[in-house]
Protein backbone atom coordinates (compact mmCIF):
# COMPACT_ATOMS: atom_id res chain seq x y z
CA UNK A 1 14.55 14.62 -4.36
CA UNK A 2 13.04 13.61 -1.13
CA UNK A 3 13.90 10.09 0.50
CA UNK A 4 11.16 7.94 -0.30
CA UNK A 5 9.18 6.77 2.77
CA UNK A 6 9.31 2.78 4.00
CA UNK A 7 5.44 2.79 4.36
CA UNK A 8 2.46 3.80 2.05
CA UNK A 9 -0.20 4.36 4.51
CA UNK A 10 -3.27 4.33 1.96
CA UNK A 11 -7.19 5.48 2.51
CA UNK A 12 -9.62 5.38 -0.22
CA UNK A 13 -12.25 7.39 0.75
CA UNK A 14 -15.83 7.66 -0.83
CA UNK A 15 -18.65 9.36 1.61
CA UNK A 16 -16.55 8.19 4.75
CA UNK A 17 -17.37 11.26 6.74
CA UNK A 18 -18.67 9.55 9.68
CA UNK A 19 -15.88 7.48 10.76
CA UNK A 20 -13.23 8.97 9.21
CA UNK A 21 -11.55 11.11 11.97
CA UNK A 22 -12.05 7.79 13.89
CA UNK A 23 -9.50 6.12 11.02
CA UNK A 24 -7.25 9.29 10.36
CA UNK A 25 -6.83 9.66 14.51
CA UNK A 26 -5.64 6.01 14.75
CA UNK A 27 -3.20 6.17 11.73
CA UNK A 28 -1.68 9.30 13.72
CA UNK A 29 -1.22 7.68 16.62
CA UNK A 30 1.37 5.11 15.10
CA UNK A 31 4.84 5.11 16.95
CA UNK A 32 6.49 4.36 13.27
CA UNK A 33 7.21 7.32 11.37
CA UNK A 34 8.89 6.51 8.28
CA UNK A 35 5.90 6.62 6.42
CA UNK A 36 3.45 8.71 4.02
CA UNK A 37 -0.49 8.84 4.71
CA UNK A 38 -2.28 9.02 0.81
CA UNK A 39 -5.46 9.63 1.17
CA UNK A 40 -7.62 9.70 -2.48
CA UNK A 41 -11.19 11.04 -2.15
CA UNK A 42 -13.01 9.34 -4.81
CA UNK A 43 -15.35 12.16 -5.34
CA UNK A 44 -17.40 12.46 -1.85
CA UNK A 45 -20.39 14.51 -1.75
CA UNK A 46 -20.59 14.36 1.97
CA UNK A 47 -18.04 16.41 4.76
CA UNK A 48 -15.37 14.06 3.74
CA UNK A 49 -13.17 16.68 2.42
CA UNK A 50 -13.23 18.96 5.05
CA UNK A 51 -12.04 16.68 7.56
CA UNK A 52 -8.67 15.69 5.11
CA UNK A 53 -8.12 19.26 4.79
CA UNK A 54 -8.48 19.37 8.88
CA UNK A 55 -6.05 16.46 9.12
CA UNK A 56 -3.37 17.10 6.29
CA UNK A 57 -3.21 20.83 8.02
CA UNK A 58 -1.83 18.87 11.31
CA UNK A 59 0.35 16.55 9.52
CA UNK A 60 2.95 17.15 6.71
CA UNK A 61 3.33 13.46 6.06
CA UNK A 62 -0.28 13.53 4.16
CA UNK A 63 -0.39 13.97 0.48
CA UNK A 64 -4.27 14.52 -0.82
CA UNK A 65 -6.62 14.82 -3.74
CA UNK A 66 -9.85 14.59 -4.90
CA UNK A 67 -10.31 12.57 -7.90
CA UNK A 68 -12.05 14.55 -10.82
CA UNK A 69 -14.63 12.01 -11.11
CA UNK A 70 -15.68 8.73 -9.33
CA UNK A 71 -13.51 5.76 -10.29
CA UNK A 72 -15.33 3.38 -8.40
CA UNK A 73 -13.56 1.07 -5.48
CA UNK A 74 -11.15 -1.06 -6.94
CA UNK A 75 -9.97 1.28 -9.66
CA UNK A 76 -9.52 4.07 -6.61
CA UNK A 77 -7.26 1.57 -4.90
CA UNK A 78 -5.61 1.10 -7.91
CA UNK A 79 -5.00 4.72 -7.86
CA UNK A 80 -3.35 4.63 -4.44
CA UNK A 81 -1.25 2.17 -5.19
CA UNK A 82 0.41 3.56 -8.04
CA UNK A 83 0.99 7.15 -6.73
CA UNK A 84 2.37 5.23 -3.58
CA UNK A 85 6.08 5.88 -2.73
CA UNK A 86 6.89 3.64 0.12
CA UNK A 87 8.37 -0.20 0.31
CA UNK A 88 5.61 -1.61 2.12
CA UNK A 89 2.19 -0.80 1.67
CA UNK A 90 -1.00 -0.48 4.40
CA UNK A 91 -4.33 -0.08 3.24
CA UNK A 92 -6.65 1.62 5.81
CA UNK A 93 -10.09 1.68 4.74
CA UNK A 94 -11.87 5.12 6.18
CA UNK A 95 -14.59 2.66 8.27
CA UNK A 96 -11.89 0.88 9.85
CA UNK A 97 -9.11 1.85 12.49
CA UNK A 98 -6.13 0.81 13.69
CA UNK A 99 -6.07 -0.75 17.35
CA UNK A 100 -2.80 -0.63 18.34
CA UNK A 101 -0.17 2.03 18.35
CA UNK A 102 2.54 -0.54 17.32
CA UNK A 103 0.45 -2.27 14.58
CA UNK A 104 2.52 -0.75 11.91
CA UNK A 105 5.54 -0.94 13.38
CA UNK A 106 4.93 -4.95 14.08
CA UNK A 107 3.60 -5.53 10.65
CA UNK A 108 7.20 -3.72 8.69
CA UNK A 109 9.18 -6.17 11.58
CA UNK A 110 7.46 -8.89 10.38
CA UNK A 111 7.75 -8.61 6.38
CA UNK A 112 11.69 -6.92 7.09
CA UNK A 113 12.87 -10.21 9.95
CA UNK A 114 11.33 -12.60 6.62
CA UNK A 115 12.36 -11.46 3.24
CA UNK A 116 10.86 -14.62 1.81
CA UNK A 117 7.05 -13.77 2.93
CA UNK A 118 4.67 -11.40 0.53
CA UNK A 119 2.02 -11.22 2.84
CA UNK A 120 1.58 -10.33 6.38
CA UNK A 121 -1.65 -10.22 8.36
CA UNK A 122 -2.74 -9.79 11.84
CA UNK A 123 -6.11 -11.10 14.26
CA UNK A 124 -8.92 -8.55 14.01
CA UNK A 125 -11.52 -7.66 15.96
CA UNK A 126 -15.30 -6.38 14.52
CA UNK A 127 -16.77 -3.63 15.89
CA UNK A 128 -20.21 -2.27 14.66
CA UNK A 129 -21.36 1.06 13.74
CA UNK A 130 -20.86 2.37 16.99
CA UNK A 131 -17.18 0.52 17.73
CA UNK A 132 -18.39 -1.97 19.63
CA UNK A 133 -17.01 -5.35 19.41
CA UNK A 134 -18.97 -7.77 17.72
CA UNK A 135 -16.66 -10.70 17.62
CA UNK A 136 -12.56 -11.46 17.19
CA UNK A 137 -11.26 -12.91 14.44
CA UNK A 138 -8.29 -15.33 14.46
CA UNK A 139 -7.87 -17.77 12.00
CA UNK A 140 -4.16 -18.56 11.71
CA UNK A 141 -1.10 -19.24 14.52
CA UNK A 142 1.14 -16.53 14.66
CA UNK A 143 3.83 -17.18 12.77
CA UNK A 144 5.29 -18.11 9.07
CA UNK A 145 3.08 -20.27 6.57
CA UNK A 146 3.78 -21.23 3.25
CA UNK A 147 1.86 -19.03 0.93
CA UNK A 148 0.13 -22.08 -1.14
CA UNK A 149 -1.29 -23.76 2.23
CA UNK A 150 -2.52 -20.48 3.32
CA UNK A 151 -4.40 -19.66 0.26
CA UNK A 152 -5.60 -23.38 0.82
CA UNK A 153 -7.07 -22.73 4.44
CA UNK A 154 -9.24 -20.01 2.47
CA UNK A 155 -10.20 -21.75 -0.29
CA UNK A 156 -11.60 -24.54 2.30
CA UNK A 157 -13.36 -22.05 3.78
CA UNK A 158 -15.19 -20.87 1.05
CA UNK A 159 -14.05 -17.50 2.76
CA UNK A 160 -11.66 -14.70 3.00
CA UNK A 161 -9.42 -16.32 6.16
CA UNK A 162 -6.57 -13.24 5.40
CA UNK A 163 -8.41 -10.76 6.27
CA UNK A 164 -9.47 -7.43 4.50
CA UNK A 165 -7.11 -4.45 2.87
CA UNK A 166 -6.97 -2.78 6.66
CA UNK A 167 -5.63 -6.23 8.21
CA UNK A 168 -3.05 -6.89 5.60
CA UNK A 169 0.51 -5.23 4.72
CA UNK A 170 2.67 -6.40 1.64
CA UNK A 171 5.75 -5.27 -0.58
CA UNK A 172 4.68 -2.62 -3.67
CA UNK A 173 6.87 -4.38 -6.00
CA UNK A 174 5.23 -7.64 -6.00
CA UNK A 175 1.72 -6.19 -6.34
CA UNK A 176 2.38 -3.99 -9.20
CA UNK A 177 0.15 -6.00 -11.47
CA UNK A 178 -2.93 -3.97 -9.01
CA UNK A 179 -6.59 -5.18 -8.19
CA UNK A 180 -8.50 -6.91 -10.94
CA UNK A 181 -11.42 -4.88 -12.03
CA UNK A 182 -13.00 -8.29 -13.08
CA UNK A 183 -13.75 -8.75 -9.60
CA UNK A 184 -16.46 -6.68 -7.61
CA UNK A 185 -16.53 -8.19 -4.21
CA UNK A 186 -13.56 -10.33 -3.79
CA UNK A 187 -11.25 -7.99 -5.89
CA UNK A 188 -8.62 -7.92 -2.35
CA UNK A 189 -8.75 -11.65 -1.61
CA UNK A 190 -7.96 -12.69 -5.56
CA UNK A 191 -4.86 -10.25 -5.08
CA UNK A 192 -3.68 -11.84 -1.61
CA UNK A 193 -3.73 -14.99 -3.34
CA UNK A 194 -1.53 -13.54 -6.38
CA UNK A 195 0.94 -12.35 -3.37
CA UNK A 196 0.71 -15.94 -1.42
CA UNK A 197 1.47 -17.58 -4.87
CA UNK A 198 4.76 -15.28 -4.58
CA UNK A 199 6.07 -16.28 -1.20
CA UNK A 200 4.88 -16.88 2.51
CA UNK A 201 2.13 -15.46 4.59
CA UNK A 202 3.57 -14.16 8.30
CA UNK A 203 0.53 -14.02 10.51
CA UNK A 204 0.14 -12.22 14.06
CA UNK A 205 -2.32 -13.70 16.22
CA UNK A 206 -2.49 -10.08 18.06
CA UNK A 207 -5.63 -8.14 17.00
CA UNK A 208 -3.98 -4.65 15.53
CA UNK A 209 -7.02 -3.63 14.06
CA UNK A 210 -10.70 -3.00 13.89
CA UNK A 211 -13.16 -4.02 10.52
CA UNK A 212 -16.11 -2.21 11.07
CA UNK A 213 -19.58 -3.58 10.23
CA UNK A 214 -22.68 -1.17 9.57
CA UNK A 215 -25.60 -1.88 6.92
CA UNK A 216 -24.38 0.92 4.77
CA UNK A 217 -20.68 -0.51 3.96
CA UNK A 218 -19.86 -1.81 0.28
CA UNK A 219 -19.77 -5.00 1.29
CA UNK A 220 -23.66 -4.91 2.42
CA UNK A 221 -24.65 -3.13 -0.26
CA UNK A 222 -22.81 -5.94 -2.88
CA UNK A 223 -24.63 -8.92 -0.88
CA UNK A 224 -28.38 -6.97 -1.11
CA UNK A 225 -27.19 -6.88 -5.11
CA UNK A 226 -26.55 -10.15 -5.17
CA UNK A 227 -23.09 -9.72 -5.73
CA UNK A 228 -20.28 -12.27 -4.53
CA UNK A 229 -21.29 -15.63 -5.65
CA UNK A 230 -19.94 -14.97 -9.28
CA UNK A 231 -16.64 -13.59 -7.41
CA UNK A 232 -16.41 -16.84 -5.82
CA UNK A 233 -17.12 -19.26 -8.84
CA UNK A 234 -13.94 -17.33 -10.47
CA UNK A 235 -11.75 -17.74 -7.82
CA UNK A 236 -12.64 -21.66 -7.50
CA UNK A 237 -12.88 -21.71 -11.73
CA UNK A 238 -9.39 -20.31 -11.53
CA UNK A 239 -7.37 -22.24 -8.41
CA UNK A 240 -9.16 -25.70 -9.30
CA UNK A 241 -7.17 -25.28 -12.81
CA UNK A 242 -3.86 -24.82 -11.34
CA UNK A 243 -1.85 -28.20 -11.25
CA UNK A 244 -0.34 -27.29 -7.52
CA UNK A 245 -3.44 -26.97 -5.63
CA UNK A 246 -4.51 -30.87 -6.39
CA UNK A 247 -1.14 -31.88 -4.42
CA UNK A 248 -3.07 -30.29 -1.01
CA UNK A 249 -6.76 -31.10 -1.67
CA UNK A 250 -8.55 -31.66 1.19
CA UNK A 251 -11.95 -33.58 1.05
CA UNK A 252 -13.40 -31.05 2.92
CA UNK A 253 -12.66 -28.20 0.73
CA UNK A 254 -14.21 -30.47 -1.94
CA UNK A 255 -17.27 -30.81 -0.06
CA UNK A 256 -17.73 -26.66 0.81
CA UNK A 257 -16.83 -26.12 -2.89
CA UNK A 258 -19.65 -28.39 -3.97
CA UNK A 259 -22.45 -27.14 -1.73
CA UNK A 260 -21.30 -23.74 -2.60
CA UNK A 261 -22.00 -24.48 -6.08
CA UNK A 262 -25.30 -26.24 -5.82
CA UNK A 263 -26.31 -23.52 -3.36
CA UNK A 264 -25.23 -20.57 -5.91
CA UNK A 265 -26.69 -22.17 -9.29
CA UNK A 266 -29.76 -19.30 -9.35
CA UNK A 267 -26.83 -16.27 -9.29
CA UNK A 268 -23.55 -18.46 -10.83
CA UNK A 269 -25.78 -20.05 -13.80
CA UNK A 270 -24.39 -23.03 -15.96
CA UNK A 271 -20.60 -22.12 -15.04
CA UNK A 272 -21.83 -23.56 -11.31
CA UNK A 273 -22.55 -27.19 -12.87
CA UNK A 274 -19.75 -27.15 -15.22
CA UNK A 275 -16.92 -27.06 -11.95
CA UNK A 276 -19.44 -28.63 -9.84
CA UNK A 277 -18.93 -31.41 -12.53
CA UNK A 278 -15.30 -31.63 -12.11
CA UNK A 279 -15.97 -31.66 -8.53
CA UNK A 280 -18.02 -34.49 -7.81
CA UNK A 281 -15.67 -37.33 -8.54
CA UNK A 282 -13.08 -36.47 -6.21
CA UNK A 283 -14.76 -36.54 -3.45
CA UNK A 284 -15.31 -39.83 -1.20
CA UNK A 285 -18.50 -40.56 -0.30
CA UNK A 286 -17.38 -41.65 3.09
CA UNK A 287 -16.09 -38.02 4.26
CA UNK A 288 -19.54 -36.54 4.11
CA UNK A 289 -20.60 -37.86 7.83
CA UNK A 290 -17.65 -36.22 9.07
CA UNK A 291 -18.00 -33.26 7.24
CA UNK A 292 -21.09 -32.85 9.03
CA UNK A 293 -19.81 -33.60 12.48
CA UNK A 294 -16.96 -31.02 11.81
CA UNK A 295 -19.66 -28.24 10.61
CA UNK A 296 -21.65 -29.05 13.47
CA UNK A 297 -18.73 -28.53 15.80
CA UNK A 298 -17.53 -25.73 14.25
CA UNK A 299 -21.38 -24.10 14.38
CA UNK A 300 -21.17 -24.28 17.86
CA UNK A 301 -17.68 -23.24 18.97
CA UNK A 302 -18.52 -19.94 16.70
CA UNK A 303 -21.59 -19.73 18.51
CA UNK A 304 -19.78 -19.42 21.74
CA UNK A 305 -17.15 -16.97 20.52
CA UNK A 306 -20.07 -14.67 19.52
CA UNK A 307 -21.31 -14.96 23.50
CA UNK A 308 -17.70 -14.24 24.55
CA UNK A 309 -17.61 -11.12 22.70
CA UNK A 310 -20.67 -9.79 23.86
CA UNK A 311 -19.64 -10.55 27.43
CA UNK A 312 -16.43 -8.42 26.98
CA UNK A 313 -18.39 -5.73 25.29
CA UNK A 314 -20.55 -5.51 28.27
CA UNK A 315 -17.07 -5.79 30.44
CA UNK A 316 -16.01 -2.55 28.82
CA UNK A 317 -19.21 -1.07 29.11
């Protein structure tokens, strides 16, 4: 029986033809090698194929297949993380690529140097249909957090602060349970939090890869359905219940969790007022001024990391 590998490299791929090679080429390029590359082509009807075949001719460490039929997103992940062999696993979504040469190697470091941790994530840059950067994305210090308050800094947010599948690295064992089909949007966020309940999140402020952004990505299509705000009601219907997260409220998650709700009634329906109900009474009446004055701030420093982006883009160009 062959040695099982330390990391599942993993690429659901649906119609990914067109930056693909882009994602396969910067898996390659890794200087770790104890690892397997799964890639599962949920059904493509485009030149996907044809470029795995290309690839898994020039590497023996990819296993392949084409699913009979189309399982849809999170059920194909789902997929690849059963038939997965390794310790540690690395998504690597076929838009998305991998920036540095080291980022797997400094991602297995980081989960093997902290046994305690379930979670690691990196900084990330966006790039747009044509890899250029859009912005950089860095919302943690590098180092080790306590899962809870990290799951916290997202929930205050009202956003996903981790990062998506390509950013992230965790252990197989403690994921078993898989991605909830329940969810359509947020179905990788709700499982990061399941891991950060676990154990700590290990966060490198080093960008070691690349989420791409084009008007024809999943996540696009999902917000042009309307699809999201439900996600988000669950999430916040399901933390708000849990006794620990009251012991690290913050007013200002209160506050984003409230105007998300009254913003969201049209798409959430009654389930929006119910929690929105709950809500209300914890929050002092006195934090909303600052609230304000902190969204303002924040509005503008974001502004000016959008300028500094495009001025590097047009460094590099």
């Amino acid at each position: 029986m062959a040695i099982a590998p330390k990391v599942s490299v993993l690429i659901p791929v649906y119609n990914g033809e067109r930056h693909l090679t882009e994602c396969l080429e910067s898996v390659l390029a890794q200087d770790y090698n104890d690892l397997e590359i799964l890639i599962v082509d949920d059904g493509s009807s485009d030149g996907s194929q044809k470029i795995i075949e290309q690839f898994a001719a020039r590497d023996p460490r990819i296993r392949w297949w084409k699913n009979f039929h189309n399982l849809g997103q999170t059920q194909n992940h789902n997929l690849c993380l059963r038939e997965a062999r390794g310790e540690f696993i690395k998504f690597v979504h076929q838009d998305d690529k991998l920036l540095s040469t080291a980022a797997i190697r400094k991602l297995v470091a980081a989960l093997t140097e902290h046994p305690a941790a379930t979670l690691a994530a990196s900084a990330s840059d966006v790039i747009d249909d044509r890899a250029r950067l859009k912005c950089h994305r860095d919302f943690f210090k590098t180092g080790v957090w306590d899962g809870r308050h990290a799951i916290q800094a997202s929930l205050e947010a009202v956003a996903n602060s981790i990062g998506e599948p390509t950013v992230v690295m965790f252990r197989k064992a403690q994921a078993a349970r898989g991605f909830l089909d329940d969810y359509q949007q947020l179905w990788d966020l709700e499982m990061w939090y399941h891991l950060l309940e676990q154990g700590n999140f290990i966060y490198l402020a080093e960008p070691l890869c690349a989420f791409r952004q084009h008007a024809a990505q999943q996540t696009n299509t999902n917000a042009r359905n309307g699809i999201g705000p439900n996600d988000v009601w669950m999430l916040l219907e399901t933390y708000h219940a849990k006794p620990w997260l009251h012991t690290i409220l913050t007013q200002r998650m209160l506050i984003n969790h409230a105007r998300f709700l009254k913003q969201s009634r049209s798409k959430i329906g009654s389930q929006a007022d119910l929690l929105l109900a709950r809500i209300k009474p914890q929050i002092n009446p006195a934090s909303y001024p600052l609230y304000w004055l902190e969204r303002k701030w924040r509005h503008q420093a974001t502004k000016i990391k959008k300028l500094q982006a495009r001025w590097r883009q047009n460094q590099r160009d």
